[in-house]
Protein backbone atom coordinates (compact mmCIF):
# COMPACT_ATOMS: atom_id res chain seq x y z
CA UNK A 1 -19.91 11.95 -19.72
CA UNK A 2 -16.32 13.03 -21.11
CA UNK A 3 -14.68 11.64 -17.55
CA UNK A 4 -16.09 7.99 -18.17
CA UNK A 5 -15.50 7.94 -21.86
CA UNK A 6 -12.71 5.40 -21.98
CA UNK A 7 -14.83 2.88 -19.22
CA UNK A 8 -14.86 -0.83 -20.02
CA UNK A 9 -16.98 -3.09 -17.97
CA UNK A 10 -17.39 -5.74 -20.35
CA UNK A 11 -21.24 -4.83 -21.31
CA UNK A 12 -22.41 -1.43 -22.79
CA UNK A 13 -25.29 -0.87 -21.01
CA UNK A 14 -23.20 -1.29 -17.75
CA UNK A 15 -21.01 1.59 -19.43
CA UNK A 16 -24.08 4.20 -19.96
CA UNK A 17 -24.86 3.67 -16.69
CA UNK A 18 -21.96 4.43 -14.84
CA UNK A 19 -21.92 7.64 -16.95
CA UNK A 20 -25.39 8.22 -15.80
CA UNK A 21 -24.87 8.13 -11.97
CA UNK A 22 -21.45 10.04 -12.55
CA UNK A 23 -23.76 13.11 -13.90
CA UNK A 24 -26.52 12.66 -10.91
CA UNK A 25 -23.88 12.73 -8.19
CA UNK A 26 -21.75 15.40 -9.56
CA UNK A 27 -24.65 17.59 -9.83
CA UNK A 28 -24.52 18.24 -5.99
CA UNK A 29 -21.61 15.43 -3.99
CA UNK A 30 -22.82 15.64 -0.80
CA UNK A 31 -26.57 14.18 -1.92
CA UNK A 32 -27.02 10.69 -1.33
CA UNK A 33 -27.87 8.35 -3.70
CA UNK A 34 -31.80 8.62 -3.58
CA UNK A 35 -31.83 12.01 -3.44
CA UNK A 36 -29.54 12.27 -6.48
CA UNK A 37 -31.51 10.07 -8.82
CA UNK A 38 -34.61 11.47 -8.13
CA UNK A 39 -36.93 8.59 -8.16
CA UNK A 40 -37.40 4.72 -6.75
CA UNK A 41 -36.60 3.38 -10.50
CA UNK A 42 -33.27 5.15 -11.06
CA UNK A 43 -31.89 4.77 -7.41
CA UNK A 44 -32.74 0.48 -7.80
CA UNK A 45 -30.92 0.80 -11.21
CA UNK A 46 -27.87 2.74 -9.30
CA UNK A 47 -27.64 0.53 -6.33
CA UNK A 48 -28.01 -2.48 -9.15
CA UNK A 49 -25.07 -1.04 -10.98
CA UNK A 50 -22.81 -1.00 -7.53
CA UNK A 51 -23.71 -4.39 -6.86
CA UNK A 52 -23.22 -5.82 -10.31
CA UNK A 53 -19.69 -8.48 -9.95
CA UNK A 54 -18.35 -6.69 -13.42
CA UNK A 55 -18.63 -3.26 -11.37
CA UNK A 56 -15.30 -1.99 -9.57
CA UNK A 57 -13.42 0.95 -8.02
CA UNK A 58 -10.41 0.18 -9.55
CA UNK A 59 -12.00 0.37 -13.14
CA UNK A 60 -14.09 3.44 -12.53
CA UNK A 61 -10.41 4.83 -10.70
CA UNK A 62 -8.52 4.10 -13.71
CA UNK A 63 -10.74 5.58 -16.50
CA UNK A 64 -11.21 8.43 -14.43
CA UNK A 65 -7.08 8.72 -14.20
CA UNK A 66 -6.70 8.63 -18.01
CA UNK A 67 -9.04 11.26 -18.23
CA UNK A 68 -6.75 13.63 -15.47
CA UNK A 69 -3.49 12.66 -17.39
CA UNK A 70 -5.33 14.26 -20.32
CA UNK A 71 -5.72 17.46 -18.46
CA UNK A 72 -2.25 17.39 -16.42
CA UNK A 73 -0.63 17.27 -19.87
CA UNK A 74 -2.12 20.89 -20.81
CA UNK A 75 -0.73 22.46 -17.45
CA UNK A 76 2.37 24.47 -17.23
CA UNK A 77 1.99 23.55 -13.21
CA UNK A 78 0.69 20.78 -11.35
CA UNK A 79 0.10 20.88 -7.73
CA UNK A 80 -0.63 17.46 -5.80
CA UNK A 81 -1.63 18.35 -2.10
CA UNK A 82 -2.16 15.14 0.05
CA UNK A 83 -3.69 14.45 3.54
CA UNK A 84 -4.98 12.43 5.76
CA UNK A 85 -8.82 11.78 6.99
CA UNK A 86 -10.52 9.43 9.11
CA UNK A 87 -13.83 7.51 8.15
CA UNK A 88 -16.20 6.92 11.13
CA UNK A 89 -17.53 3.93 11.36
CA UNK A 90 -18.22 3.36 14.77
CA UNK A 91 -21.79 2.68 15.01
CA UNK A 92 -21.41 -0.11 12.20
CA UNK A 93 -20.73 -3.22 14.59
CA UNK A 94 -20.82 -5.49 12.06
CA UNK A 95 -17.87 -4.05 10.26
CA UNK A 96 -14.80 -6.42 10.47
CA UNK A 97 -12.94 -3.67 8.24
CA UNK A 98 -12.28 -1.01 10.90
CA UNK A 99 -10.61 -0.39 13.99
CA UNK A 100 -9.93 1.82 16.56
CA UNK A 101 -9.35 5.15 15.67
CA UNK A 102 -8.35 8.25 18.16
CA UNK A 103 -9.72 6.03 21.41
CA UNK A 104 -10.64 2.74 21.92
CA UNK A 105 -14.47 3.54 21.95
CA UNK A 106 -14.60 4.99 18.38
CA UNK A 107 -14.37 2.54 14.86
CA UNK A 108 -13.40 3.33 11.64
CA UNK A 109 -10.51 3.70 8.49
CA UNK A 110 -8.15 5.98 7.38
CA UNK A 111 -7.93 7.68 4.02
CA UNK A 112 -5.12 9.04 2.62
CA UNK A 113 -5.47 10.65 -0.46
CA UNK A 114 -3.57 13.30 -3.27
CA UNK A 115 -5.39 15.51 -6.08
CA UNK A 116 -3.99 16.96 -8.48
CA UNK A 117 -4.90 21.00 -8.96
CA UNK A 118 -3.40 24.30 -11.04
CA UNK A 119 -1.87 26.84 -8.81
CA UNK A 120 -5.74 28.58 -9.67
CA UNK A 121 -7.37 26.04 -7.38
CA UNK A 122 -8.78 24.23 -10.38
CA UNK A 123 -9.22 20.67 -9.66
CA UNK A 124 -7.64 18.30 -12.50
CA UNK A 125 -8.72 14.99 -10.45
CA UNK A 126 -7.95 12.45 -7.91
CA UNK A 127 -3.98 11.38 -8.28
CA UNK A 128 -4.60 8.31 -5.53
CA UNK A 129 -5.97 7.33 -2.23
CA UNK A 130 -5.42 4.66 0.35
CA UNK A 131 -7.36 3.12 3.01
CA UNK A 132 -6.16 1.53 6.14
CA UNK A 133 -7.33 0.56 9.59
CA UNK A 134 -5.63 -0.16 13.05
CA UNK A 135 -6.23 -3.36 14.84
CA UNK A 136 -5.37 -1.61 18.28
CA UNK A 137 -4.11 1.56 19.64
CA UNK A 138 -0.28 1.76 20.39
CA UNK A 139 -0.33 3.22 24.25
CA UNK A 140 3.27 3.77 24.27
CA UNK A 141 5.79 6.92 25.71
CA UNK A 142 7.70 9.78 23.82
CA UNK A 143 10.42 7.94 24.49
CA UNK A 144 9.11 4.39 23.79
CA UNK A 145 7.93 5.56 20.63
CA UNK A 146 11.58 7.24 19.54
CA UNK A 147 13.32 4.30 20.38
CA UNK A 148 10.39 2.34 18.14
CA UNK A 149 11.15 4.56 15.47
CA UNK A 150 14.78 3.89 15.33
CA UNK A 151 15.03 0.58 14.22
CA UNK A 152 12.00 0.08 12.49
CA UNK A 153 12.48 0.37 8.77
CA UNK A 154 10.25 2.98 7.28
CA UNK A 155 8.74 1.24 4.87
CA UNK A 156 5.94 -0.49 7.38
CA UNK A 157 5.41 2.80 9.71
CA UNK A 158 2.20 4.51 8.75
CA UNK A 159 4.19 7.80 7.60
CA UNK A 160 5.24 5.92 4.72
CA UNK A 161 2.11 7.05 3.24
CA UNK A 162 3.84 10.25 2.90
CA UNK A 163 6.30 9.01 0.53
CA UNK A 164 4.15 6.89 -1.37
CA UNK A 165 2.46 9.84 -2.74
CA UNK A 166 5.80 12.11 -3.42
CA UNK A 167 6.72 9.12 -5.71
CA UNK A 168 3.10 9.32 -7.73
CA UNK A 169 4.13 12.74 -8.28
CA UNK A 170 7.31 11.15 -9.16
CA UNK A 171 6.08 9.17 -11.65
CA UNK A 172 3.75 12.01 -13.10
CA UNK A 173 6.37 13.87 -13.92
CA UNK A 174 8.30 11.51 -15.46
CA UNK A 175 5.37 10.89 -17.90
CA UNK A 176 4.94 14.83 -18.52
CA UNK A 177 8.94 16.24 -18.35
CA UNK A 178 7.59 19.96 -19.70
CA UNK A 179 4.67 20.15 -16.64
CA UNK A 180 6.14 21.13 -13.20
CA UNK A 181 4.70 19.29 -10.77
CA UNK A 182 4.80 19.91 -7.07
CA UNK A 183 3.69 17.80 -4.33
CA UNK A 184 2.20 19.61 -0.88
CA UNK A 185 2.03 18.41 2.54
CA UNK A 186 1.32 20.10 5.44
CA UNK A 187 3.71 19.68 8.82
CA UNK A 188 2.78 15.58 9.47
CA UNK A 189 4.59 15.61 5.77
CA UNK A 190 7.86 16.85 7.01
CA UNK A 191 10.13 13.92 6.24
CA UNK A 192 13.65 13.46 5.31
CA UNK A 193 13.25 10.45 3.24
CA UNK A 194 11.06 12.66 0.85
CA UNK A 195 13.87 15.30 0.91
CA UNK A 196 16.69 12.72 0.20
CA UNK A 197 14.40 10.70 -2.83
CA UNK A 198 13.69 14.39 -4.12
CA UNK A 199 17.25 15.12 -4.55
CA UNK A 200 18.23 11.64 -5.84
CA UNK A 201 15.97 11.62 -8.28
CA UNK A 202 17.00 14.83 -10.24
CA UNK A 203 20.67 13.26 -9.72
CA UNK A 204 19.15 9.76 -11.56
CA UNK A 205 16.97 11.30 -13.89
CA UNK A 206 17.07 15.15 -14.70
CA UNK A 207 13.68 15.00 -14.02
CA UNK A 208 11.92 14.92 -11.08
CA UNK A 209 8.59 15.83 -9.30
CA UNK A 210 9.13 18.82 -6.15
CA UNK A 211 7.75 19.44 -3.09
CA UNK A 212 6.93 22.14 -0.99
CA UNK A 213 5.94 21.49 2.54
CA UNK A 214 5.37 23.21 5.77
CA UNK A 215 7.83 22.11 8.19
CA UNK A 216 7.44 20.72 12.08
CA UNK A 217 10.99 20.68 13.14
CA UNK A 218 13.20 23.14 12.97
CA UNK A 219 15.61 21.18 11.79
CA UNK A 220 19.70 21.36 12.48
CA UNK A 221 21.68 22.50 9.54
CA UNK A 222 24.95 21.59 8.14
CA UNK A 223 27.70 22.02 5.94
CA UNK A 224 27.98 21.10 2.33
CA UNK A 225 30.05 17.63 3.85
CA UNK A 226 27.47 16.85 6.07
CA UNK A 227 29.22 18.03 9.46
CA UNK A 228 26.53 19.52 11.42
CA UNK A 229 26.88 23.43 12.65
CA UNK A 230 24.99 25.19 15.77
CA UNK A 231 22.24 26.78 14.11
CA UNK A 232 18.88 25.70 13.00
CA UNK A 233 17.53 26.94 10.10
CA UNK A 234 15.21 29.60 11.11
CA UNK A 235 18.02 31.10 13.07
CA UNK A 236 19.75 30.85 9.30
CA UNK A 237 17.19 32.43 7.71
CA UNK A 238 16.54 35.30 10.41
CA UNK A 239 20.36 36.09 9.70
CA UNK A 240 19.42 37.19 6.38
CA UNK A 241 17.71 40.34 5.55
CA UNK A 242 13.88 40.03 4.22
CA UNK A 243 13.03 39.71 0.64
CA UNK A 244 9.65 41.86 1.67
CA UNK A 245 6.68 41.76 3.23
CA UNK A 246 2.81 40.19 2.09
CA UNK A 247 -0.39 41.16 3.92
CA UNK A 248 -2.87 38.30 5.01
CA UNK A 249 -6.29 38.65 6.40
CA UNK A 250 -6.80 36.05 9.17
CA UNK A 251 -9.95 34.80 9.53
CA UNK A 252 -11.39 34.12 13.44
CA UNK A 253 -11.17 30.72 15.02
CA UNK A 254 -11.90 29.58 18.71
CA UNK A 255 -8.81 30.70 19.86
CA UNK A 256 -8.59 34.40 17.68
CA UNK A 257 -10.07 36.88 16.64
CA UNK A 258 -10.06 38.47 12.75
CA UNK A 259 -7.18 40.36 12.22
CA UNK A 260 -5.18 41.93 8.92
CA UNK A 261 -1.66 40.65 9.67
CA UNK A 262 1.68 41.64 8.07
CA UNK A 263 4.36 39.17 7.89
CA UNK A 264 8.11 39.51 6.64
CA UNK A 265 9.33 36.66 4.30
CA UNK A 266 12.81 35.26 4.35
CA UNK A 267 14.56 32.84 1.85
CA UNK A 268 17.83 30.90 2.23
CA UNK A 269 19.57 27.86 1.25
CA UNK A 270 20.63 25.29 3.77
CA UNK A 271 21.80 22.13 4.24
CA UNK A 272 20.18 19.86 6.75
CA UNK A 273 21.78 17.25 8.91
CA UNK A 274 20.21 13.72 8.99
CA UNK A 275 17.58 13.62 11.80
CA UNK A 276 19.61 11.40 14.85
CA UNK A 277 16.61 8.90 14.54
CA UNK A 278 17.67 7.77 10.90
CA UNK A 279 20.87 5.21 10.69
CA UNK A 280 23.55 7.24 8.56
CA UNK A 281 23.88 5.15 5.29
CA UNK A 282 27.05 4.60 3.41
CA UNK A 283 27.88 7.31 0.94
CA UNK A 284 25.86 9.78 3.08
CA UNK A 285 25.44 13.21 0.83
CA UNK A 286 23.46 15.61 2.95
CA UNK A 287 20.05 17.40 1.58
CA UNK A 288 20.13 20.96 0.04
CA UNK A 289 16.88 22.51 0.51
CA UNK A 290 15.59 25.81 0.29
CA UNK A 291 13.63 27.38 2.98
CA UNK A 292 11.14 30.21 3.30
CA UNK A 293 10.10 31.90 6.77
CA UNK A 294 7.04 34.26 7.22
CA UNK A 295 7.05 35.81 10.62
CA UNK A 296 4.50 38.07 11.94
CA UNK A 297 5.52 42.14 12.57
CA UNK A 298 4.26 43.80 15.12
CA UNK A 299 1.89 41.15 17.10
CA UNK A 300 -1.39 42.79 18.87
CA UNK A 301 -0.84 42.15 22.81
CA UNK A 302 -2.29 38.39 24.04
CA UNK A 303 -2.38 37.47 20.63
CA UNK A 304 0.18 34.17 19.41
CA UNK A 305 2.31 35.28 16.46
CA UNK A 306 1.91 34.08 12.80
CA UNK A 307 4.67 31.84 11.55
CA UNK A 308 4.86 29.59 8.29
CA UNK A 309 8.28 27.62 7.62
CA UNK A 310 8.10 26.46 4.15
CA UNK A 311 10.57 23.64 2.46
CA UNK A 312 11.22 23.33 -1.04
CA UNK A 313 13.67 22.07 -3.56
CA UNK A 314 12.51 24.88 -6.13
CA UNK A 315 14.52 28.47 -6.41
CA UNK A 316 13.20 31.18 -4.24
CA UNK A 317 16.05 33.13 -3.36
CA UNK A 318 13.74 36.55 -4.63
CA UNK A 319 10.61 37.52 -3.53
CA UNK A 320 8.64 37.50 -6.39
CA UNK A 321 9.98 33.45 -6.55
CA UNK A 322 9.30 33.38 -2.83
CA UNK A 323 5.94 34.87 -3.10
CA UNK A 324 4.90 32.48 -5.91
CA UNK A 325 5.54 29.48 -3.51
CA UNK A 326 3.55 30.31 -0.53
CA UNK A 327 0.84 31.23 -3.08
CA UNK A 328 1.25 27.65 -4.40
CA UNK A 329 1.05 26.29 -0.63
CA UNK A 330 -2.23 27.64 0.10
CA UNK A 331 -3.45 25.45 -2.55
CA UNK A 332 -3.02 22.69 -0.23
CA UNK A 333 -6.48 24.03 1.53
CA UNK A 334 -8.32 22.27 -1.22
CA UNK A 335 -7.17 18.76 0.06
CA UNK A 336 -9.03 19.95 2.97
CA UNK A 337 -12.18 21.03 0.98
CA UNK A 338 -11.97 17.49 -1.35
CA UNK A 339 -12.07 15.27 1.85
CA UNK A 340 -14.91 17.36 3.56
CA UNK A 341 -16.90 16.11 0.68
């Protein structure tokens, strides 16, 4: 196959192979291995092939990365959504690779991972992924957990992950300056330090991968000096007048039922402060962002009230610029889809 042309495992045969058991499992993902290769002599060659010392992740990974960068460098846009999954292991005692998960009782790893995709939900490949586990749960307060998170240095919390990924996209779009590229994160993304690296890195380089993310704080805003003001910044935004309206059909979930909803859309500008939890630094140059509100009109009685907060370093001060970015965050559903697999 195309995707494993570039594969080196030190022994050709090794190579065909690999290509081989690419094109049974792609034919349907979610078949396992027997079922795929259709036959007791082909599924002892694949499980061979896994077991063989020259065979490894990181070399399938890579050739299979060359092969994306081949297909980024065509794209005029290049989303990267990114999420989080857990792998459950629990009934596998003998594992010494997992740990304890969302109780004590269950077993297992987390993956983090980030595709890359074109704003028409084509899939270009898999920009990274990361696997962790947690030797024991952390059964601590709100509070206890705030005052954690103030003086420990980012870098070792497990949100990092977050940032790791804006600066693959980072580093993509250094390689391809002409290709926009745009990483996504839903609200567990909402983090300053991405915000702040975003911004520095246009400053450093001219060039720099964006991000577009749905926010879980409302955050404070502030001037252009840094000096923080009263309002937040949907209060900002519902100041302004809308840009328009866009129709959504919302489809029914334990807790709704189907409905056709239509929501206005609001753009603004803002500064925002620096969350109280991070240490101000020396120099401190607060973060210009650009934010886009959706708000449900007219809500049907007992029902809860559609509402999107978007954050982005791109223009959308229009609608048709507005538009074109929540159109680009519902992209992020095919993280969703990838990890289901």
């Amino acid at each position: 196959m195309e995707e494993l042309a570039t594969i080196s495992l030190g022994d050709e045969r090794l190579n065909k192979r690999a290509q081989k058991i690419l094109s049974q499992l792609s034919n349907n993902p979610t078949d396992s291995i027997p079922v795929a290769c259709q036959g007791a002599a082909e599924t002892k060659a694949a499980y061979r092939f896994l077991e063989n010392e020259k065979v490894s992740s990181e070399k399938i990974q890579e050739t299979h990365f060359d092969s994306m960068l081949a297909r980024i460098e065509k794209q005029v846009v290049v989303l990267i959504p990114q999420d989080t999954t857990v792998l459950n292991f629990t009934n596998q005692f003998e594992r010494d690779d997992a740990g304890p998960t969302v109780r004590e009782n269950t077993k297992g790893m987390y993956l983090h991972c980030a595709i890359a995709v074109t704003p028409e939900n084509v899939c270009l490949g898999v920009m990274s992924n990361k696997l962790w586990y947690r030797n024991e749960l952390q059964h601590v307060t709100r509070k206890e957990r705030s005052q954690r998170d103030y003086v420990t240095p980012f870098d070792v919390k497990e949100s990092y992950r977050w940032l790791e990924n804006y600066r693959v996209a980072q580093e993509i779009a250094l390689k391809f300056p002409n290709t926009t590229i745009v990483s996504i994160a839903d609200r567990e993304g909402d983090i300053y330090n991405i915000y702040e690296e975003a911004a520095q890195n246009l400053i450093n380089n001219n060039v720099g991968a964006h991000y577009l993310i749905r926010a879980k704080t409302d955050r404070r805003t502030c001037t252009s000096e840094g000096k923080r003001t009263a309002n937040k910044i949907k209060s900002e935004l519902l100041g302004q007048k809308s840009l328009g309206q866009i129709t959504v059909e919302l489809s029914e979930t334990r807790k709704r039922k189907p409905r056709t909803a239509k929501l206005n859309v609001y753009s603004k500008k803002v500064h925002i402060a620096l969350p109280d939890k991070i240490k101000k630094p020396k120099n401190y140059q607060p973060v210009e962002i650009t934010a886009i509100l959706c708000t449900e009109i007219r809500v049907p009685k007992g029902a809860e009230a559609i509402e999107w907060l978007l954050i982005t370093d791109m223009p959308a001060l229009n609608f048709e610029e507005a538009y074109e970015k929540i159109q680009w965050y519902t992209c992020r559903w095919q993280i969703e889809i990838f990890l289901k697999l």
